[in-house]
Protein backbone atom coordinates (compact mmCIF):
# COMPACT_ATOMS: atom_id res chain seq x y z
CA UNK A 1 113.90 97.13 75.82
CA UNK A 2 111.94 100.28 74.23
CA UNK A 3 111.58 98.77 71.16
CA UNK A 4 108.92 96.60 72.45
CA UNK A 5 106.81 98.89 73.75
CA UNK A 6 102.91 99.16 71.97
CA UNK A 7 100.56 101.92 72.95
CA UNK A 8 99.31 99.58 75.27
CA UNK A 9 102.09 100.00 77.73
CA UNK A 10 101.25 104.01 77.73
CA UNK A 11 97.58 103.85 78.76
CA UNK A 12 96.49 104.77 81.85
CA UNK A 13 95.71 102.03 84.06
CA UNK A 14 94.57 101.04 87.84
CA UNK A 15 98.47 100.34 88.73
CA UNK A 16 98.91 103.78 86.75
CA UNK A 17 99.25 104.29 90.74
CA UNK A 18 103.04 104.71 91.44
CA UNK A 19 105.51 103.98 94.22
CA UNK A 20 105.30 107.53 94.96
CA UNK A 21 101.38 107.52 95.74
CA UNK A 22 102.03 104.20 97.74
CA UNK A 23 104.27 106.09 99.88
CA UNK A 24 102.01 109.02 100.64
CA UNK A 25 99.21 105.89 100.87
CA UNK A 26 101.64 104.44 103.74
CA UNK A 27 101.72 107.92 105.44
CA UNK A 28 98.08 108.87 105.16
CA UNK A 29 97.35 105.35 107.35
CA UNK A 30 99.39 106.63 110.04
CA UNK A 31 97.49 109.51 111.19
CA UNK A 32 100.42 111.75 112.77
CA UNK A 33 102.99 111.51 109.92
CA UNK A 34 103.74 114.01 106.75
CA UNK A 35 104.48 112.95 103.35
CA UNK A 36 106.33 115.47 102.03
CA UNK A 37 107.20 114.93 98.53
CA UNK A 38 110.36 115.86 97.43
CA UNK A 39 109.83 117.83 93.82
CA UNK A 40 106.52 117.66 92.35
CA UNK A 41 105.00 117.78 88.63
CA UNK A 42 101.25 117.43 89.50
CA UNK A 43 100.63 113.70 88.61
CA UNK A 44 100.42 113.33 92.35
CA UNK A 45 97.77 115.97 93.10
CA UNK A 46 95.60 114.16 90.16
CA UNK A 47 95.92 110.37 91.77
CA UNK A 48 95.23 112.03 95.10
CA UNK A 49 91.89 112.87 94.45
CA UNK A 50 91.03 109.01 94.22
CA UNK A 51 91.60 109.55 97.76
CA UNK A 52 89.88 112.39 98.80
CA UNK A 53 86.74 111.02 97.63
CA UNK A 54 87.64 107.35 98.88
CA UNK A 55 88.34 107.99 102.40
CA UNK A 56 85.02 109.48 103.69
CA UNK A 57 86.89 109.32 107.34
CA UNK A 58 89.18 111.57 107.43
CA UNK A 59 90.76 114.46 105.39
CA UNK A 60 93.31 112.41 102.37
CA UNK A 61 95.32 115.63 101.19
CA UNK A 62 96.12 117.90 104.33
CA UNK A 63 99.27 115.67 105.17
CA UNK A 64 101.02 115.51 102.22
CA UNK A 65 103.36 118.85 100.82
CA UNK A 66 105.27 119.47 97.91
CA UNK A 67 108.96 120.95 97.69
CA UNK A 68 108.84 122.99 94.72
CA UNK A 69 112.27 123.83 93.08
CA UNK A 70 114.03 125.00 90.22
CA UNK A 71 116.41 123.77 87.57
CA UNK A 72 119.09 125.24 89.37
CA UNK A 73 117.89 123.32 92.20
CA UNK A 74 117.95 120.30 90.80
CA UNK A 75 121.57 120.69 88.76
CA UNK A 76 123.41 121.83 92.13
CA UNK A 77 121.32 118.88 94.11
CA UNK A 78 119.76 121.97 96.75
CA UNK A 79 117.93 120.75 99.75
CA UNK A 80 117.25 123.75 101.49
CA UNK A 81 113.94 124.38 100.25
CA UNK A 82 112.95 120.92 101.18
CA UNK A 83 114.07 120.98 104.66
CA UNK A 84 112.45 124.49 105.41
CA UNK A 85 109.11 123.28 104.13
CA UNK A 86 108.98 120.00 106.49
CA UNK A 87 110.23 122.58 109.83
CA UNK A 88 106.92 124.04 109.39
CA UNK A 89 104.51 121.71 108.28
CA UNK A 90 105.77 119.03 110.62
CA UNK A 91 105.57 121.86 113.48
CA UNK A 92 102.05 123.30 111.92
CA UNK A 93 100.37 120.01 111.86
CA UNK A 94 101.95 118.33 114.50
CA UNK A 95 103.34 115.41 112.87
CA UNK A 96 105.26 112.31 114.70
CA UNK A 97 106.73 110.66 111.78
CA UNK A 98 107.84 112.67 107.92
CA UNK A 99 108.02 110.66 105.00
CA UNK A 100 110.49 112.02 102.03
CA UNK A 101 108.93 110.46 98.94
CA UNK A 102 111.46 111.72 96.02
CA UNK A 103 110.34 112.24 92.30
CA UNK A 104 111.64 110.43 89.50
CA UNK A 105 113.79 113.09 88.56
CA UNK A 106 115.28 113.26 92.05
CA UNK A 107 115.50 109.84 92.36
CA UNK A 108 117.72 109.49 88.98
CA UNK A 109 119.72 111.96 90.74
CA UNK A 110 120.83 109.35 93.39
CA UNK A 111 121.30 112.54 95.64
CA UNK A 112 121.77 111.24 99.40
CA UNK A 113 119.16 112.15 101.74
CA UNK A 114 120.94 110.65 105.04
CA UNK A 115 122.38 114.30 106.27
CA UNK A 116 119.49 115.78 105.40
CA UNK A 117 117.11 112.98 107.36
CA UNK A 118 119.50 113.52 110.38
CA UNK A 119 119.71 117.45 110.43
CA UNK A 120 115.75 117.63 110.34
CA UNK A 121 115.25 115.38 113.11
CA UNK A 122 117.21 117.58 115.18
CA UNK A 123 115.40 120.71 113.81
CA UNK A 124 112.00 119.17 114.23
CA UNK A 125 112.56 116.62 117.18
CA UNK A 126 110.40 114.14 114.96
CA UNK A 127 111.60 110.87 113.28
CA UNK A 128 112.14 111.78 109.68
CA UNK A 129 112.34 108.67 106.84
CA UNK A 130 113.74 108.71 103.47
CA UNK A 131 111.62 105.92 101.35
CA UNK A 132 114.18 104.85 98.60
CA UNK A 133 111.36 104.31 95.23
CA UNK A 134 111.94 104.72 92.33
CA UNK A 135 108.19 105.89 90.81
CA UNK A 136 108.42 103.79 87.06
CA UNK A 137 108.50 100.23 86.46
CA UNK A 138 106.34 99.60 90.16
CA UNK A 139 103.00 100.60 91.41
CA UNK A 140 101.65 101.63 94.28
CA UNK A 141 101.80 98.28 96.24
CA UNK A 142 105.29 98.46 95.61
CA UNK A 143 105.90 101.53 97.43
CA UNK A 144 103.73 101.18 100.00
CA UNK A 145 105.31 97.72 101.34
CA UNK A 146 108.49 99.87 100.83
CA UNK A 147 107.04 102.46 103.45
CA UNK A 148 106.41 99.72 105.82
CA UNK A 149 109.99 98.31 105.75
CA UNK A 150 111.85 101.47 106.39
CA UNK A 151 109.31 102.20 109.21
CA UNK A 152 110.17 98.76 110.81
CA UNK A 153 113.60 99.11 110.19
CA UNK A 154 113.71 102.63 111.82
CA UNK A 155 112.28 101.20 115.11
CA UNK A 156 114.90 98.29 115.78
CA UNK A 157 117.72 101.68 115.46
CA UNK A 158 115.29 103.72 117.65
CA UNK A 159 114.48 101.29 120.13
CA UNK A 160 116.41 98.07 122.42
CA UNK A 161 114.74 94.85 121.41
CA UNK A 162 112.83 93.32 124.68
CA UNK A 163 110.96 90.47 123.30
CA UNK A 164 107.38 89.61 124.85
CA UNK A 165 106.58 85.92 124.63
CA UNK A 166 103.15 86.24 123.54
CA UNK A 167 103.37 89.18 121.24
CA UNK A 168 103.80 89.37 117.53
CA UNK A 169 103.20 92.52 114.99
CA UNK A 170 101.53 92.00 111.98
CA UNK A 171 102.80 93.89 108.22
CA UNK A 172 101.39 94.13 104.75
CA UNK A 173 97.48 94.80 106.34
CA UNK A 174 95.87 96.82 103.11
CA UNK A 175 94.79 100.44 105.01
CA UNK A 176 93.70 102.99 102.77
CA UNK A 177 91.14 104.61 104.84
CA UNK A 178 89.48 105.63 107.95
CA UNK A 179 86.58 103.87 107.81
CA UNK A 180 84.37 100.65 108.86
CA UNK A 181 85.86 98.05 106.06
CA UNK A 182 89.92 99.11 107.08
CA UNK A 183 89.05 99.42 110.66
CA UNK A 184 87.30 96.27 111.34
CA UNK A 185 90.16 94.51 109.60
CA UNK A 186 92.17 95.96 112.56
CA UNK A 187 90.12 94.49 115.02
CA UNK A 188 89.44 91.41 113.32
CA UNK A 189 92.60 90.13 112.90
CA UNK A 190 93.85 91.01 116.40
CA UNK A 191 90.91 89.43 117.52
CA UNK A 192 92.25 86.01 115.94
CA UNK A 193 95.41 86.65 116.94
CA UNK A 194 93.79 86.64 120.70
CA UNK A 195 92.39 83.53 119.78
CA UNK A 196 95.35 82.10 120.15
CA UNK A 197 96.30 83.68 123.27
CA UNK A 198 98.57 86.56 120.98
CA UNK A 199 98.36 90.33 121.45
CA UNK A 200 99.52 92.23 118.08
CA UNK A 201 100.21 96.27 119.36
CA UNK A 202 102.00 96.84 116.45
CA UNK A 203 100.26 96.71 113.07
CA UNK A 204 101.41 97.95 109.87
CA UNK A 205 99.20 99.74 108.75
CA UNK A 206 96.87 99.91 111.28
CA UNK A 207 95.37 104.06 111.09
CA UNK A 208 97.03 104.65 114.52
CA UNK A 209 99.83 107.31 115.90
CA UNK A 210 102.66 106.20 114.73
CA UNK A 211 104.09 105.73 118.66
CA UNK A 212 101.97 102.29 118.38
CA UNK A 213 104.60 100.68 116.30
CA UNK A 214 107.23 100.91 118.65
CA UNK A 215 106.08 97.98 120.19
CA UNK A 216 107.74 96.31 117.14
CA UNK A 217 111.31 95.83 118.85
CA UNK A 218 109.21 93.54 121.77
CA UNK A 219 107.35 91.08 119.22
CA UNK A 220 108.65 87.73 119.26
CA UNK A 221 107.44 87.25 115.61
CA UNK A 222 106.74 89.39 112.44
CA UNK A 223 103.43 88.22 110.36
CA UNK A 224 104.02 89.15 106.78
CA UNK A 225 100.53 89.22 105.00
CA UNK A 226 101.15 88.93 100.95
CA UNK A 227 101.02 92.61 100.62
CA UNK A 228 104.43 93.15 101.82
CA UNK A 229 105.89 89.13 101.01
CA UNK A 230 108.19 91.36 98.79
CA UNK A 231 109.76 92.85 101.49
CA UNK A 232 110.00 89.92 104.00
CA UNK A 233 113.59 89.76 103.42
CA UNK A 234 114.55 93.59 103.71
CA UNK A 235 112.65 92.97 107.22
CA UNK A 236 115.46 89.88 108.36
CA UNK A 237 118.47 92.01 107.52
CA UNK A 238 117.51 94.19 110.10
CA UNK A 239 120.19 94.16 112.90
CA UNK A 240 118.23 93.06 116.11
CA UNK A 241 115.78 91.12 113.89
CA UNK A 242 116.01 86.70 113.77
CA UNK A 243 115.37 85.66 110.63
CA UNK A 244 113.46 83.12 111.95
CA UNK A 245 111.25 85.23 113.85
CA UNK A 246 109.96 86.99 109.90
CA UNK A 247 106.92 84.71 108.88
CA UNK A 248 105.39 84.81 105.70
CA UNK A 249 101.46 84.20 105.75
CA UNK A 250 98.67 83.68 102.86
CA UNK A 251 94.99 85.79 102.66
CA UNK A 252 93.07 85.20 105.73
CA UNK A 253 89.90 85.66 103.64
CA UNK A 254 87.12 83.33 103.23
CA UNK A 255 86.27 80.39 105.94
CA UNK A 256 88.95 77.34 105.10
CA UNK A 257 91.70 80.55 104.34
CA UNK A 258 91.02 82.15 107.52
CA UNK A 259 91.63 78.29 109.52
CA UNK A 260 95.09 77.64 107.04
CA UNK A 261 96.34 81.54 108.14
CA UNK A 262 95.53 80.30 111.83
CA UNK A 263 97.50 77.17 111.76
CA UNK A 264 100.68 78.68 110.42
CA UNK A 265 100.57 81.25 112.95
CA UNK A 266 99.99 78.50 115.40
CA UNK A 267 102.53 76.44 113.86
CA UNK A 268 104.81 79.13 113.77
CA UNK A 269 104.56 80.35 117.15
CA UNK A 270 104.27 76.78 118.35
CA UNK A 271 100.87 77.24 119.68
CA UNK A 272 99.13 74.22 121.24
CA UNK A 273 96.56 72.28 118.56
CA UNK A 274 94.19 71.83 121.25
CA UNK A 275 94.24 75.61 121.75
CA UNK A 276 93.99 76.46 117.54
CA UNK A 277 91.42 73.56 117.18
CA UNK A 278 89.15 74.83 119.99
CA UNK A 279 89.09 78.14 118.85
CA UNK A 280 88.79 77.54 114.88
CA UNK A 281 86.07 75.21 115.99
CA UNK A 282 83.82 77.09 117.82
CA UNK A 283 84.50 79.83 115.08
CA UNK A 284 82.91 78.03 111.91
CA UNK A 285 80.31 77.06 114.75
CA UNK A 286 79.07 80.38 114.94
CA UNK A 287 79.41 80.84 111.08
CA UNK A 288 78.26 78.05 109.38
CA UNK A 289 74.56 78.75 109.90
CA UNK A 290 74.77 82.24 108.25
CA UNK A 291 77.18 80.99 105.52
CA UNK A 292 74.99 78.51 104.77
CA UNK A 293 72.20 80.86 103.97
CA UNK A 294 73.97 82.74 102.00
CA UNK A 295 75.38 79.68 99.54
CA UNK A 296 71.57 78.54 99.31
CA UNK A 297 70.76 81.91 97.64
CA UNK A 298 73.90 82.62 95.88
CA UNK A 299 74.62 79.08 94.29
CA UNK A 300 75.20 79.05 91.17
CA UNK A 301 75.62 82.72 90.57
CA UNK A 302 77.98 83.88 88.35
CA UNK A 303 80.97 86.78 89.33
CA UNK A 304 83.31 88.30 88.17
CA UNK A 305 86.11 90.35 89.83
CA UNK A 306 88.79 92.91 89.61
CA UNK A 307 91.47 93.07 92.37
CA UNK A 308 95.24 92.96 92.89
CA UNK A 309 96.77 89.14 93.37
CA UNK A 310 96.12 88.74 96.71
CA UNK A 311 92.41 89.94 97.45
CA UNK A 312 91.67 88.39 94.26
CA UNK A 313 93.01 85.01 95.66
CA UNK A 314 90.80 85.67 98.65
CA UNK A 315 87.73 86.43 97.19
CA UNK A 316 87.70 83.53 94.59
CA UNK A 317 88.26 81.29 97.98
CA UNK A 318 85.45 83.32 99.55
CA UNK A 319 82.73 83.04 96.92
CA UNK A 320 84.05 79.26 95.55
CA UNK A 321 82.90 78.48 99.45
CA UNK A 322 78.82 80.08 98.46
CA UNK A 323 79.18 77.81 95.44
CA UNK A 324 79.36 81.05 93.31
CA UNK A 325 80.95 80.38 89.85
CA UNK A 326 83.77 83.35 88.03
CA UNK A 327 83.45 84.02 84.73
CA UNK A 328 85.79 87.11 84.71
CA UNK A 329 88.74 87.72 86.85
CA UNK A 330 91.08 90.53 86.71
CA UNK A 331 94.40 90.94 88.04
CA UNK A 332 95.06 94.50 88.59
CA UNK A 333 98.54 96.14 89.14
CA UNK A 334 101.17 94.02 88.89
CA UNK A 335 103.84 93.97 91.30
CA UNK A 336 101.78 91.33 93.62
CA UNK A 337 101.80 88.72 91.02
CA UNK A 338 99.74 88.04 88.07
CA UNK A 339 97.50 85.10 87.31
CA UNK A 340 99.86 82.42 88.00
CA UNK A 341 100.54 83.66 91.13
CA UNK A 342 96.86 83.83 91.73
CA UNK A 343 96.09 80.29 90.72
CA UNK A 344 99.07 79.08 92.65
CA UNK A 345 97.13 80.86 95.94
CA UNK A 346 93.76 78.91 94.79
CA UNK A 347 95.96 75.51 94.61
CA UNK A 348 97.12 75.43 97.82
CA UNK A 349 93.47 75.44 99.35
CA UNK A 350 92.88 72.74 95.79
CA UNK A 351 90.89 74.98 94.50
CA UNK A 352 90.29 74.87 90.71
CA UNK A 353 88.55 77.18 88.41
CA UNK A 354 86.29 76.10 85.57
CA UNK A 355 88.16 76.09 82.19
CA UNK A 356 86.38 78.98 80.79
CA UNK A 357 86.82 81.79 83.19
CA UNK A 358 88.40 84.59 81.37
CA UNK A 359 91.70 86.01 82.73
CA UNK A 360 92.53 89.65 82.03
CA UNK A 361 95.92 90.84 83.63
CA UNK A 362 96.52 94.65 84.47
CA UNK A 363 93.77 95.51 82.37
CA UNK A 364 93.94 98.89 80.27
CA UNK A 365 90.48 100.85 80.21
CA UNK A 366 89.86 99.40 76.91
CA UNK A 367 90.08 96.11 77.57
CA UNK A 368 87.84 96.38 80.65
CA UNK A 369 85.27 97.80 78.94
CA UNK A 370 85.08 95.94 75.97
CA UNK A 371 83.76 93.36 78.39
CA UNK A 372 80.44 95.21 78.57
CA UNK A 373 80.24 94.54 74.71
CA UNK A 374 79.78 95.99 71.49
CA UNK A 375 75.80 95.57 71.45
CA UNK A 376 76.18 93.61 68.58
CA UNK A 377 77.77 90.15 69.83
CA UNK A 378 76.89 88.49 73.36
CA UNK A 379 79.10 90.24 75.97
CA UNK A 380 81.40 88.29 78.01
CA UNK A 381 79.71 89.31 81.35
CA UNK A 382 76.37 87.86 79.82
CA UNK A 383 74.75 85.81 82.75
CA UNK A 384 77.38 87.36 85.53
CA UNK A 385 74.82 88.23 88.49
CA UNK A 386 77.52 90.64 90.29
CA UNK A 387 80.88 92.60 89.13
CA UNK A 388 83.68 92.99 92.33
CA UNK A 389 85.77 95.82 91.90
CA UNK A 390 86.51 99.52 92.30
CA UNK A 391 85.25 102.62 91.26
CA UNK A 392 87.68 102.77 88.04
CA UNK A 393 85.81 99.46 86.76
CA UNK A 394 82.07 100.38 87.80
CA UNK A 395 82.62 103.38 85.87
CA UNK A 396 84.04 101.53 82.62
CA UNK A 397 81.53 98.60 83.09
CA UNK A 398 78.51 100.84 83.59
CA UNK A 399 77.28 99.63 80.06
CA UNK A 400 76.69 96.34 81.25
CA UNK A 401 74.14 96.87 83.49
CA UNK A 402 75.69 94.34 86.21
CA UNK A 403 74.67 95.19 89.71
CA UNK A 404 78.30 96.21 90.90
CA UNK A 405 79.79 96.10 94.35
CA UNK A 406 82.48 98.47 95.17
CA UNK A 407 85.69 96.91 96.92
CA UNK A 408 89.36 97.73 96.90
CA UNK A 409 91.17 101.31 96.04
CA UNK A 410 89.74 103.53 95.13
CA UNK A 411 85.82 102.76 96.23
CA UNK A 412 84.26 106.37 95.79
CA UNK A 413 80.58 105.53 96.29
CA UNK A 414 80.88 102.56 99.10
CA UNK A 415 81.64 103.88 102.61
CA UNK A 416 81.18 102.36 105.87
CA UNK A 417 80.24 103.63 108.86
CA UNK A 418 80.40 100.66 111.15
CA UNK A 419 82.76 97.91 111.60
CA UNK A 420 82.77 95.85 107.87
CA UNK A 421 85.84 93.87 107.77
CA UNK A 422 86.12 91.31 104.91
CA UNK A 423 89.36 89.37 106.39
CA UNK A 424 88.73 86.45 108.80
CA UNK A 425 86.01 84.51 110.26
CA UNK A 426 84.08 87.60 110.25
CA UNK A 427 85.13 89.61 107.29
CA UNK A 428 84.08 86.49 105.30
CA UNK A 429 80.36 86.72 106.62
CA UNK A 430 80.12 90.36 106.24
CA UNK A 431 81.50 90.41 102.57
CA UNK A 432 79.37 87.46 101.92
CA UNK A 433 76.39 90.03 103.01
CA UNK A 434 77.18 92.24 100.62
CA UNK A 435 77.42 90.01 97.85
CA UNK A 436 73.92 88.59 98.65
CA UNK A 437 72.42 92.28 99.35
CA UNK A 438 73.80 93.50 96.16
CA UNK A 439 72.81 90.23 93.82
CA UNK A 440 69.09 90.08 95.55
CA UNK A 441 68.69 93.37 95.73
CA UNK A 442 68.34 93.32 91.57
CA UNK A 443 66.65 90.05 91.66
């Protein structure tokens, strides 16, 4: 298989993020846990600092630890110094929940963790987790849906299963940080969810003490956003769990998207249509006046984004809706599907993209910048009115000149301090704001 490799497959790249920093991602959403990662070589302390300037909400390096060791260590498979570090820190910092992300190294080792996991919670009197990643050949998606499955599995042993007819909890929500855009996604979808007469306690991830998520073993459904599709059947061979009670959704992004995620919840949970239509209705009610505004001043506008499979899927359906055109759209990452898998989202809504949009998939820096151009030829983002993406692009696309709006991980200079969701009915009107803001704005 090595003998295929190019230089290519050694650069640096967005999904350059690992399983390992997916895990620590899953931990840092939950805002009593420690990730405490077992072995370190620094990588982790250098992907971190995305973080620390992403998350303007709260501090993105004070729950996660290291357990140093030597080769010794690692030959005669020595624990000790990893359970003495999580005593204190989970006692120091209060933590509800530890996370054991293992190194590559310790992973290859295949070294059990299960007497370890159960001595520790009875030294610490705090659930204690052992995420099972292997950090190559995933990224940080990967590990983070990973998290969210050993979480919900870890509830159905902690807790009896007393189902509540109208509740649900929701997995695969994107939260990477404490702030207005991850928040208001929160609220927004539970507030759809209410539309249809559904409370959701129990969101992963949802920034809240990890004591919220025992209200898992009482939903009466499991709504598996695309984020975590991967790990939808993990989540039915739970004992306790009916596999017909684990529902995989789409994106609720974008108007039309938003109605489609509604009926198959309804549909699902056998909602009455009068109930969905009613509520959907008087939803794009209240919308379509401000959408409208925004389509008449952003028809025709060309965009181009950068974005793993899913919010890429999303935000074509989103701006396709305000008539806006792509002319460059990135896949980044990989383990949520490439551009097939993106396309096949667009189809089902029968959306199609003009033949000339050019695909890039997992992009390497190169690559992404040479869509700025060389100054000599005309630059594939000539006419674009707006680049989507995160702070790894607007750095490489600079050059261009492109009025760029920050959106996904890792956005270091975009930070909300208000409610700013971009899923649902209205997610779709306040990304649609920004879009317009940031393309006007240059105008």
């Amino acid at each position: 298989m090595y003998e295929d490799l190019t230089l290519d497959d050694l650069v640096i790249r967005s999904s350059s993020h690992t399983p390992f920093f997916g895990v620590y991602l899953a931990a840092h959403a939950i805002p009593d846990a420690l990730c405490m990662c077992h072995a370190s070589v620094g990588c982790k302390v250098k992907t971190q600092q995305h973080l620390v300037a992403h998350d303007g909400g709260t501090d993105a390096h004070n729950r996660m630890r290291y357990s140093q060791f030597i080769d010794e260590d690692l030959i005669q498979g020595s624990t000790e110094q990893l359970e003495s570090e999580i005593i204190a820190f989970a006692r120091r910092l209060g933590s509800q929940l530890v996370l054991i992300d293992s190194s590559t190294p310790i992973s290859l080792q295949a070294q059990p963790l299960g007497p370890v996991v159960e001595r520790l919670r009875q030294k610490t009197g705090v659930d204690v987790l052992a995420v099972p990643q292997r950090n190559y050949q995933d990224d940080l998606y990967a590990g983070f849906a990973a998290t969210e499955a050993a979480i919900f599995r870890r509830q159905f042993e902690r807790f009896e299963v007393h189902v509540q007819a109208d509740e649900v909890s929701v997995l695969g929500l994107p939260f990477d940080r404490f702030e207005g855009d991850c928040e208001g996604n929160v609220v927004e979808v539970r507030r759809l969810l209410a539309g249809l007469g559904l409370r959701s306690p129990a969101v992963y991830l949802a920034g809240e003490p990890y004591a919220t998520l025992a209200h898992t073993t009482q939903a009466r459904a499991h709504l598996v956003l695309p984020w975590a599709h991967g790990q939808a059947r993990e989540l039915q061979k739970v004992p306790g769990v009916a596999v017909d009670s684990v529902h995989k959704l789409g994106v609720p992004m974008g108007f039309a998207a938003t109605g489609r995620w509604l009926a198959q919840v309804a549909q699902a949970l056998q909602v009455p249509k009068p109930r969905l239509d009613a509520f959907v209705q008087a939803e794009l009610q209240a919308a379509k006046p401000l959408a409208e505004l925004a389509r008449r001043r952003l028809r025709g506008q060309k965009f181009a984004a950068f974005a793993e499979a899913p919010r890429l899927a999303g935000l074509v359906l989103l701006l396709r809706e305000l008539d806006m055109v792509p002319s460059v759209l990135a896949v980044t990452h990989f383990r949520l599907g490439g551009q097939r898998e993106v396309e096949a989202m667009l189809a089902e809504h029968g959306v199609q993209l003009p033949p000339d949009v050019r695909w890039l998939s997992d992009p390497t820096p190169q690559q992404v910048r040479a869509l700025a151009g060389d100054g000599q030829s005309r630059p594939p983002l000539d006419g674009t009115s707006v680049i989507i993406g995160t702070t790894i692009e607007r750095e490489a696309l600079a050059p261009s000149g492109v009025p760029f709006l920050e959106f996904g991980f890792p956005s270091e200079q975009r930070h909300f301090l208000q409610p700013a969701p971009w899923l649902g009915y209205r997610g779709a009107l306040r990304f649609a704001e920004q879009v317009l803001q940031t393309v006007t704005r240059v105008r």
